[in-house]
C-alpha atoms as a PDB file:
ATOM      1  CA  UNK A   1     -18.241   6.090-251.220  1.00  0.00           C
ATOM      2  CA  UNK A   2     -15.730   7.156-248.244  1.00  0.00           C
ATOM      3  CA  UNK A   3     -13.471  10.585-248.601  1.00  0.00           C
ATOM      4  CA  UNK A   4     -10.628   8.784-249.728  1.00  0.00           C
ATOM      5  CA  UNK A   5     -12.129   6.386-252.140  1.00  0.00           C
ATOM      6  CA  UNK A   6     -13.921   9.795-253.831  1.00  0.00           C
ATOM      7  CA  UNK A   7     -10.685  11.838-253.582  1.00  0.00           C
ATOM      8  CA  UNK A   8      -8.908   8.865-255.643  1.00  0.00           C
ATOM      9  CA  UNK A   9     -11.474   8.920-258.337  1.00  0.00           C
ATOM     10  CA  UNK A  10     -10.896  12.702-258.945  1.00  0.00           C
ATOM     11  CA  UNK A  11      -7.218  12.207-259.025  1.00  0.00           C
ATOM     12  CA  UNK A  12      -8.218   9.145-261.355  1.00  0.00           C
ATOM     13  CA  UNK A  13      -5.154   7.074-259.388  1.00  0.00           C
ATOM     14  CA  UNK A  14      -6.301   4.686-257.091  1.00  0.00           C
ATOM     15  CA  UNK A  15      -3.647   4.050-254.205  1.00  0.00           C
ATOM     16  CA  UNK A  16      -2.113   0.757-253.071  1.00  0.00           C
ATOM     17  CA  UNK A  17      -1.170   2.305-249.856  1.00  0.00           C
ATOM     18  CA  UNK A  18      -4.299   4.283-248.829  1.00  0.00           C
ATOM     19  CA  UNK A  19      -2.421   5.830-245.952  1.00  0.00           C
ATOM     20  CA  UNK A  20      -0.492   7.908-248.033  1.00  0.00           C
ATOM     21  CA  UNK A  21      -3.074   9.954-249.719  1.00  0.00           C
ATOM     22  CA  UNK A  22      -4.785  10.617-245.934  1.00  0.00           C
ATOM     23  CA  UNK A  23      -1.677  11.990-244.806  1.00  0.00           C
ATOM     24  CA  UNK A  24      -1.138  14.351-247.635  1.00  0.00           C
ATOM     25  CA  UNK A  25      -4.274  15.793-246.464  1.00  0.00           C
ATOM     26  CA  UNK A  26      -3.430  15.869-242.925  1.00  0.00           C
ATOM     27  CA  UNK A  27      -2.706  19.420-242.689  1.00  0.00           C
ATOM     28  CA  UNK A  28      -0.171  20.444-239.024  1.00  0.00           C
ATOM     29  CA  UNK A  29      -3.497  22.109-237.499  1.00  0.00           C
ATOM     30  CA  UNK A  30      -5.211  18.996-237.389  1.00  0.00           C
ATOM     31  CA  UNK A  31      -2.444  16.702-236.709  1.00  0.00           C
ATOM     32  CA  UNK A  32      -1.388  19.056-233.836  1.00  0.00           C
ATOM     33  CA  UNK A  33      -4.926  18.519-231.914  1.00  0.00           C
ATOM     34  CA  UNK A  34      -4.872  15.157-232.006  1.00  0.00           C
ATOM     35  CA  UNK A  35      -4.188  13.242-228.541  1.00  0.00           C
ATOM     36  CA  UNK A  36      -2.235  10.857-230.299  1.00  0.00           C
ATOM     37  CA  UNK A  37       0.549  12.414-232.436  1.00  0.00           C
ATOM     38  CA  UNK A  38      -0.319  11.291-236.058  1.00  0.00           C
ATOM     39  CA  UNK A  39       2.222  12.454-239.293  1.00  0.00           C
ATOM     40  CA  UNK A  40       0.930  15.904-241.317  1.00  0.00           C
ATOM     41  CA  UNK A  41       1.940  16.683-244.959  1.00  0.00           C
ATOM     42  CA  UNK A  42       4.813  18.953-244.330  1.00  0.00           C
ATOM     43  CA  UNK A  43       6.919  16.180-245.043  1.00  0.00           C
ATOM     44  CA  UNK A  44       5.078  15.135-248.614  1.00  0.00           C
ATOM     45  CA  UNK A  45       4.958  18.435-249.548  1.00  0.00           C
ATOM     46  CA  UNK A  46       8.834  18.378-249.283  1.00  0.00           C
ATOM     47  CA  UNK A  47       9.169  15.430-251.506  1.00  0.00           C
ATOM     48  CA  UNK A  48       6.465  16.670-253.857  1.00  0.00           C
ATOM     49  CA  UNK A  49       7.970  20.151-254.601  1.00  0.00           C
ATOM     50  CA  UNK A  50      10.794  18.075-255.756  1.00  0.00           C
ATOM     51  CA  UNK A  51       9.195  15.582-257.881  1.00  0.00           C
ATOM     52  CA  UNK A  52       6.946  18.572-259.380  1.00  0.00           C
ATOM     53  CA  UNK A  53      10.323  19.914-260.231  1.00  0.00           C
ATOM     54  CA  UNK A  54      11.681  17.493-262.304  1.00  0.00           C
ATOM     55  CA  UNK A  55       8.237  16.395-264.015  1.00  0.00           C
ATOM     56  CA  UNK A  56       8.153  19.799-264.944  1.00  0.00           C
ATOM     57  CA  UNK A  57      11.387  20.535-265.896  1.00  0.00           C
ATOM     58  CA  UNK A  58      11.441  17.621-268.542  1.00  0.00           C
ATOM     59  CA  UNK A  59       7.840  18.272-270.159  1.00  0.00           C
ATOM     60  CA  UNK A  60       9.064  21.999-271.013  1.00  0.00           C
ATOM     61  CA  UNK A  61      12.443  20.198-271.613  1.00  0.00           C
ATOM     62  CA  UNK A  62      10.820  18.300-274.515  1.00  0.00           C
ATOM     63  CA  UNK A  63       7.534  20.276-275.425  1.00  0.00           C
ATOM     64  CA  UNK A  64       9.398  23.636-275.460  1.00  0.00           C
ATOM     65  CA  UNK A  65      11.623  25.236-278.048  1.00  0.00           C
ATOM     66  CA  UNK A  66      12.383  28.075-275.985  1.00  0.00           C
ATOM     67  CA  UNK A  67      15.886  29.603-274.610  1.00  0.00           C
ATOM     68  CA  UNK A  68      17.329  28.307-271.286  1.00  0.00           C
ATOM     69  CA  UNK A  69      15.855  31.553-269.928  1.00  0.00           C
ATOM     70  CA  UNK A  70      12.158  31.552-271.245  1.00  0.00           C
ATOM     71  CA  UNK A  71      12.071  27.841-269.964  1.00  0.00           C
ATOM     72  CA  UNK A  72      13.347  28.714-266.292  1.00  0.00           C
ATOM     73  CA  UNK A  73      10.382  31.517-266.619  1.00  0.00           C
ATOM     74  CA  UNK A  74       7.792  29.135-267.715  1.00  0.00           C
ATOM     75  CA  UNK A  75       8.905  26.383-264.852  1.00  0.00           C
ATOM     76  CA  UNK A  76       8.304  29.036-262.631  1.00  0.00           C
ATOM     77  CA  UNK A  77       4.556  29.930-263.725  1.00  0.00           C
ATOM     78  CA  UNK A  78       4.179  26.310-263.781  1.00  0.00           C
ATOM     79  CA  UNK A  79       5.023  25.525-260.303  1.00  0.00           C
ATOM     80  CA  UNK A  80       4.111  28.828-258.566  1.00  0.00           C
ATOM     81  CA  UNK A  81       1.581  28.495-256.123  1.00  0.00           C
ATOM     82  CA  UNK A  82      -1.058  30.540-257.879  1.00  0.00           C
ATOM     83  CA  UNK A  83      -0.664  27.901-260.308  1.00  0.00           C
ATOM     84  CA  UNK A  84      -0.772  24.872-257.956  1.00  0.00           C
ATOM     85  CA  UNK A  85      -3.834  26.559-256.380  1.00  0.00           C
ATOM     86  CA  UNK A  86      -5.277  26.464-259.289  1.00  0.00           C
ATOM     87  CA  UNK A  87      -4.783  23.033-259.766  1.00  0.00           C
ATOM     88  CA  UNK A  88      -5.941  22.118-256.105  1.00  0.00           C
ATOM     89  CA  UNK A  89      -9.379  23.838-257.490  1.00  0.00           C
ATOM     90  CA  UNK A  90     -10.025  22.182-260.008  1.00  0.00           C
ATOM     91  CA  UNK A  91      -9.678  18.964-257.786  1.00  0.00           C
ATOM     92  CA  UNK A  92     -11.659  20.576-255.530  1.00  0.00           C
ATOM     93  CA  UNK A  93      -9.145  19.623-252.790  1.00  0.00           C
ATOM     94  CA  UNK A  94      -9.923  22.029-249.877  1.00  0.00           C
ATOM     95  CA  UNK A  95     -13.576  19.617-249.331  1.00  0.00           C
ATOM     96  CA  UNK A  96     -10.715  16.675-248.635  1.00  0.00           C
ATOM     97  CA  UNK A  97      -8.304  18.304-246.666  1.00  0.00           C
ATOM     98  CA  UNK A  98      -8.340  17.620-242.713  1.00  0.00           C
ATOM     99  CA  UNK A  99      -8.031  20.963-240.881  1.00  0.00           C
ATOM    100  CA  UNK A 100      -7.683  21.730-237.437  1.00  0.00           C
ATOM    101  CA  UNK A 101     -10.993  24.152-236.157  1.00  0.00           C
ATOM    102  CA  UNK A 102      -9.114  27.211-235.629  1.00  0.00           C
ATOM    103  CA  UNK A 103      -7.945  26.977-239.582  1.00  0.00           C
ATOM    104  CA  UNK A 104     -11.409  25.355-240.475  1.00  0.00           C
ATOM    105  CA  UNK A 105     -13.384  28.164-239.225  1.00  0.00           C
ATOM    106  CA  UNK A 106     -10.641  30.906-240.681  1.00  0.00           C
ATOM    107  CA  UNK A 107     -11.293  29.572-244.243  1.00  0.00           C
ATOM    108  CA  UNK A 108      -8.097  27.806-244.429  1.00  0.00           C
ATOM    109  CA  UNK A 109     -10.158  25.289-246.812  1.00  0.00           C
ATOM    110  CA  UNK A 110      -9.989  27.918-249.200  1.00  0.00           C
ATOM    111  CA  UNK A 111      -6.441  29.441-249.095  1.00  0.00           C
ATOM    112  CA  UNK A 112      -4.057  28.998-251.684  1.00  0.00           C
ATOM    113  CA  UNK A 113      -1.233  28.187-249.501  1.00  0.00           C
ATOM    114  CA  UNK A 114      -2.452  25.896-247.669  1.00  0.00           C
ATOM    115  CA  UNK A 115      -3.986  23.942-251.047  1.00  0.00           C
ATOM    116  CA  UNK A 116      -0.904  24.531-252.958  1.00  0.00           C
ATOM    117  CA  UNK A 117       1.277  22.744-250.300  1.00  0.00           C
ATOM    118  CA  UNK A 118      -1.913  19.851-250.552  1.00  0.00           C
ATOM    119  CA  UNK A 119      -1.173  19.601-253.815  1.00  0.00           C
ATOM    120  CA  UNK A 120       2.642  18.966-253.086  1.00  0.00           C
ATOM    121  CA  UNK A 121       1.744  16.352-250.887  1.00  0.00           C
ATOM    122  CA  UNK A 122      -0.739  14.086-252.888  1.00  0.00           C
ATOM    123  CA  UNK A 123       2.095  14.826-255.754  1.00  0.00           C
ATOM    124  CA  UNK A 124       4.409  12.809-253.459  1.00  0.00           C
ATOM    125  CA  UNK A 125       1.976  10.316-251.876  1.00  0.00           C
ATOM    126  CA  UNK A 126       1.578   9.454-255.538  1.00  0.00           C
ATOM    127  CA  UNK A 127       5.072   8.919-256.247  1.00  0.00           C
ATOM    128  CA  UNK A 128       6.203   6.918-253.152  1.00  0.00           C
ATOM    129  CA  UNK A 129       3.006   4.695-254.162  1.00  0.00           C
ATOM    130  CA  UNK A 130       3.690   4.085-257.716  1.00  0.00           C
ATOM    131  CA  UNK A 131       6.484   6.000-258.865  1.00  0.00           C
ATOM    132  CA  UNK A 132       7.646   8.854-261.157  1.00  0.00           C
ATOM    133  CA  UNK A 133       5.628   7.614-264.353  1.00  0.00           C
ATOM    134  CA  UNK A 134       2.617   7.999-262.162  1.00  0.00           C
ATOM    135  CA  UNK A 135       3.216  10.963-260.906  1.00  0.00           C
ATOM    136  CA  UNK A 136       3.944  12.542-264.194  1.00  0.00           C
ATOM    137  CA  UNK A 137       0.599  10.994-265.763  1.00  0.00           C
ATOM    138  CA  UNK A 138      -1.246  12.601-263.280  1.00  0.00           C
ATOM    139  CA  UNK A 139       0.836  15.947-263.351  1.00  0.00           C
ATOM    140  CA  UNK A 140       0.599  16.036-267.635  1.00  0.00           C
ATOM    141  CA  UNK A 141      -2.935  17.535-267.982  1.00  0.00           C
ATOM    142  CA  UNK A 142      -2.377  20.007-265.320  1.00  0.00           C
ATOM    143  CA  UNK A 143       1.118  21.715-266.644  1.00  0.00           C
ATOM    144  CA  UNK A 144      -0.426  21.148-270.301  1.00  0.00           C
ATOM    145  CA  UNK A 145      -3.261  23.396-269.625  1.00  0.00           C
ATOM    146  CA  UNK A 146      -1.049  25.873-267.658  1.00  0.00           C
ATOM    147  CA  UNK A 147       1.510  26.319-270.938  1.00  0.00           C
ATOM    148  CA  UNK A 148      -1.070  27.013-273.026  1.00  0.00           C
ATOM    149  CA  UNK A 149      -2.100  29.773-270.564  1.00  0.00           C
ATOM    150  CA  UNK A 150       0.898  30.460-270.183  1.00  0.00           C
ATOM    151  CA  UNK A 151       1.707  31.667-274.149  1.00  0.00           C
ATOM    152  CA  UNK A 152      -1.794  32.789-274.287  1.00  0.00           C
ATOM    153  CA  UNK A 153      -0.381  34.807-271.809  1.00  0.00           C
ATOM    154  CA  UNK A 154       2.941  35.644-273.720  1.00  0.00           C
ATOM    155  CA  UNK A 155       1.645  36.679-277.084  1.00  0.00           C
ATOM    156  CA  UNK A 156      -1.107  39.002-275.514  1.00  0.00           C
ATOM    157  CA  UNK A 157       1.998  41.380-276.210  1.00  0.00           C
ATOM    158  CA  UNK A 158       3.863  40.590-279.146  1.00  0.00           C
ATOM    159  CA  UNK A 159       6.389  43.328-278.747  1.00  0.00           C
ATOM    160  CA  UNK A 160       7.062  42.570-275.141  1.00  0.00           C
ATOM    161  CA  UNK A 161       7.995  38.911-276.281  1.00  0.00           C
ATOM    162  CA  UNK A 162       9.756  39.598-279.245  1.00  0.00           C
ATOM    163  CA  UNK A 163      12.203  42.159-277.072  1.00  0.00           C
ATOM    164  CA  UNK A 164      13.188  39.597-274.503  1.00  0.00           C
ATOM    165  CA  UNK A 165      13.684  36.907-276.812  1.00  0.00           C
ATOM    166  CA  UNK A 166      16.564  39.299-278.875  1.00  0.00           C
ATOM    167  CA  UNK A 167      17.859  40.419-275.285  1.00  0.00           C
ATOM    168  CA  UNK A 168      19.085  36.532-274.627  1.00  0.00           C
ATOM    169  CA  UNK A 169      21.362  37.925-277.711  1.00  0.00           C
ATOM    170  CA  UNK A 170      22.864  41.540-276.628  1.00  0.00           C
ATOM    171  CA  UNK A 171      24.685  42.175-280.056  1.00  0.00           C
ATOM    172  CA  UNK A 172      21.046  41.668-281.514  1.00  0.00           C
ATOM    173  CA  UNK A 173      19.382  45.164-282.481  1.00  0.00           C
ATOM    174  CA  UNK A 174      15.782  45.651-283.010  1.00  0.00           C
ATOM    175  CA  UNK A 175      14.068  48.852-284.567  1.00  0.00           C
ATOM    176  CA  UNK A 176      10.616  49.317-285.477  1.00  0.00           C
ATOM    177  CA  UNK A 177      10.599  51.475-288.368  1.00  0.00           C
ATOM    178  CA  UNK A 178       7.278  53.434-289.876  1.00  0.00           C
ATOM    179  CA  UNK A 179       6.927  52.980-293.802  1.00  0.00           C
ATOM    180  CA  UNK A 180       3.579  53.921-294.629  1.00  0.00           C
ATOM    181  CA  UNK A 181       0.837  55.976-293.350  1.00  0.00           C
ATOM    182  CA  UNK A 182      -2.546  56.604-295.273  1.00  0.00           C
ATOM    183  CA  UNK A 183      -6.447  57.146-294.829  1.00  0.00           C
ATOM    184  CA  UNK A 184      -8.133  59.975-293.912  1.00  0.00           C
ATOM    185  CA  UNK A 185      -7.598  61.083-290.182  1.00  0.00           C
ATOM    186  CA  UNK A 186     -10.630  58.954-288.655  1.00  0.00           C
ATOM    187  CA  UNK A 187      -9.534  55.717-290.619  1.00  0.00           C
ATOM    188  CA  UNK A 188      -5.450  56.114-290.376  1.00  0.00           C
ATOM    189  CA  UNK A 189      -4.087  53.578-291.670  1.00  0.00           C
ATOM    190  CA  UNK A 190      -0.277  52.822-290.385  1.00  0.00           C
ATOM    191  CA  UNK A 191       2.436  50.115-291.911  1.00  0.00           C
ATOM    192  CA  UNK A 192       5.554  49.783-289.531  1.00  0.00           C
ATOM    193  CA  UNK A 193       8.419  46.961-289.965  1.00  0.00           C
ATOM    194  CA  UNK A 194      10.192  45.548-287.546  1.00  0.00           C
ATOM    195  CA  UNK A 195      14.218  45.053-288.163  1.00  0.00           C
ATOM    196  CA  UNK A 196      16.373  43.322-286.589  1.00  0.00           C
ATOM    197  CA  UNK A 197      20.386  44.101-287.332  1.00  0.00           C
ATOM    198  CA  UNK A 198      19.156  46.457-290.500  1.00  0.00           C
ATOM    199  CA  UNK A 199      16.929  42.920-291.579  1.00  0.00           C
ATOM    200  CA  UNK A 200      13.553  43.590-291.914  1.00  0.00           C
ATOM    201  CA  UNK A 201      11.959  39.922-289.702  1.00  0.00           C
ATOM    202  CA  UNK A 202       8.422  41.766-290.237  1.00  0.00           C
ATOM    203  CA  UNK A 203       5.570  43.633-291.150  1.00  0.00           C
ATOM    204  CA  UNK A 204       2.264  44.978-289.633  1.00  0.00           C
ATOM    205  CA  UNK A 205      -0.431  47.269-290.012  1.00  0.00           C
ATOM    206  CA  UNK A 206      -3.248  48.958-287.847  1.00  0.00           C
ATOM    207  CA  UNK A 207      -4.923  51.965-287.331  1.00  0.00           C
ATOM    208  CA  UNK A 208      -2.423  53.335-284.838  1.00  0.00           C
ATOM    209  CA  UNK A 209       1.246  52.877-284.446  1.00  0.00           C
ATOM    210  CA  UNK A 210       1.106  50.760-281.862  1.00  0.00           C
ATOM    211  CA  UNK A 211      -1.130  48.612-283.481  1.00  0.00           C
ATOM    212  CA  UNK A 212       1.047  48.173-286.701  1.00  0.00           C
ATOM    213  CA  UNK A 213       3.998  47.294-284.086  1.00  0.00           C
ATOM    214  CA  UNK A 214       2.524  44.804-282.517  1.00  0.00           C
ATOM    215  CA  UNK A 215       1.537  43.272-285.700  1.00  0.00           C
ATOM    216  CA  UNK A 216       4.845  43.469-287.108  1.00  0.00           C
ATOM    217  CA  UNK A 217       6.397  41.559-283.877  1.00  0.00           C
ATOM    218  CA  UNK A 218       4.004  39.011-284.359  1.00  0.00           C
ATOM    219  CA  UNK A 219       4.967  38.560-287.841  1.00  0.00           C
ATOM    220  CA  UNK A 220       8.645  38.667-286.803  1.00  0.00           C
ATOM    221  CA  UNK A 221       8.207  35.732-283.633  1.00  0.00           C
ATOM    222  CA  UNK A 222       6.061  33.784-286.885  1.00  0.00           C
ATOM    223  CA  UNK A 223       9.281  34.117-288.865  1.00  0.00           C
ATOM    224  CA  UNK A 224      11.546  32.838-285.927  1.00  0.00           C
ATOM    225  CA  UNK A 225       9.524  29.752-285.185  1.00  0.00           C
ATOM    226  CA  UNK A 226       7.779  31.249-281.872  1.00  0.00           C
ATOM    227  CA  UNK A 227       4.456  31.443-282.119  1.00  0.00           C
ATOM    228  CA  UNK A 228       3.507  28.002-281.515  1.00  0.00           C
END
């Protein structure tokens, strides 16, 4: 099985126009030493950013109940290019892509840069060869995985998210207020609510403060639909 023909089968698309996919591996440090001037990806990875953009933007549009704000962060996270990197890894893209020998023997293989722009490129090769449905197929697993890091991610701190989602609202107050505090001192045991505008939204408890406020923010996302 050639490069190409195993580079298809991991992308699981198989190209019409063959040429496309080599030049969105054609990095400028290998196109440059060539005697015959041949195309690199810079111009793919143009086009690719784009298309990465809008495939993006729509599957947060439609699988995401957040604020305007909380789905311009999550774009972001989603297209960054620790996240594309990441992607480009799990392809295991930096064995396809054609380097120049200065780059190849500086580890370019291997830096995220350089595969995050890859993965721009073979984003566009894909569209110009079948178009924006098959781009998106092959973009949906990646930016699926990535949300669900991403919240992962987000509810690791409960208060954190629970603050910025009631600062989209600036006449919204929250308070966390103590209400109960019992055990002996090795076991405390601590009840807080959480209120917003006088409203208690909810209720947590822990053996410290903190804890109990946390747990009460969780509750309080819960109540407001955002703990998906």
């Amino acid at each position: 099985m050639s490069g190409l023909q195993e580079l298809m089968k991991r992308l699981g698309y198989n190209f019409r126009k063959p040429s496309l996919l080599e030049r969105a591996i054609t990095h400028s440090s290998y196109a440059n030493e060539r005697r015959t001037p041949i195309p690199s990806n810079e111009r793919l990875e143009f086009l690719g950013d784009s298309v990465l953009g809008v495939v993006t933007a729509v599957y947060l549009f439609t699988n995401d109940k957040g604020a305007e704000g909380e789905l311009t962060r999550l774009r972001a996270a989603l297209v960054c290019e620790k996240a594309l990197h990441s992607y480009s890894k799990k392809l295991e893209l930096g064995s396809f892509i054609k380097l120049g020998r200065g780059e190849q023997r500086s580890g370019g293989s291997s830096r995220p840069s350089i595969l995050a722009d890859a993965f721009e490129a073979v984003v566009a090769a894909i569209f110009l060869d079948g178009g924006m449905e098959s781009a998106r197929d092959f973009l949906l697993p990646f930016l699926e995985s990535e949300l669900t890091n991403q919240k992962q991610i987000r509810f690791n701190d409960y208060k954190t998210t629970l603050q910025e989602i009631i600062q989209q609202n600036p006449e919204e107050h929250l308070e966390y207020v103590s209400t109960a505090e019992s055990g002996p001192d090795h076991n405390k045991q601590f009840t807080v609510e959480v209120h917003l505008n006088s409203n208690v939204v909810g209720e947590g408890r822990g053996h410290s403060k903190k804890e109990a406020e946390q747990q009460a923010a969780h509750q309080a996302l819960k109540l407001m639909g955002y703990d998906r």
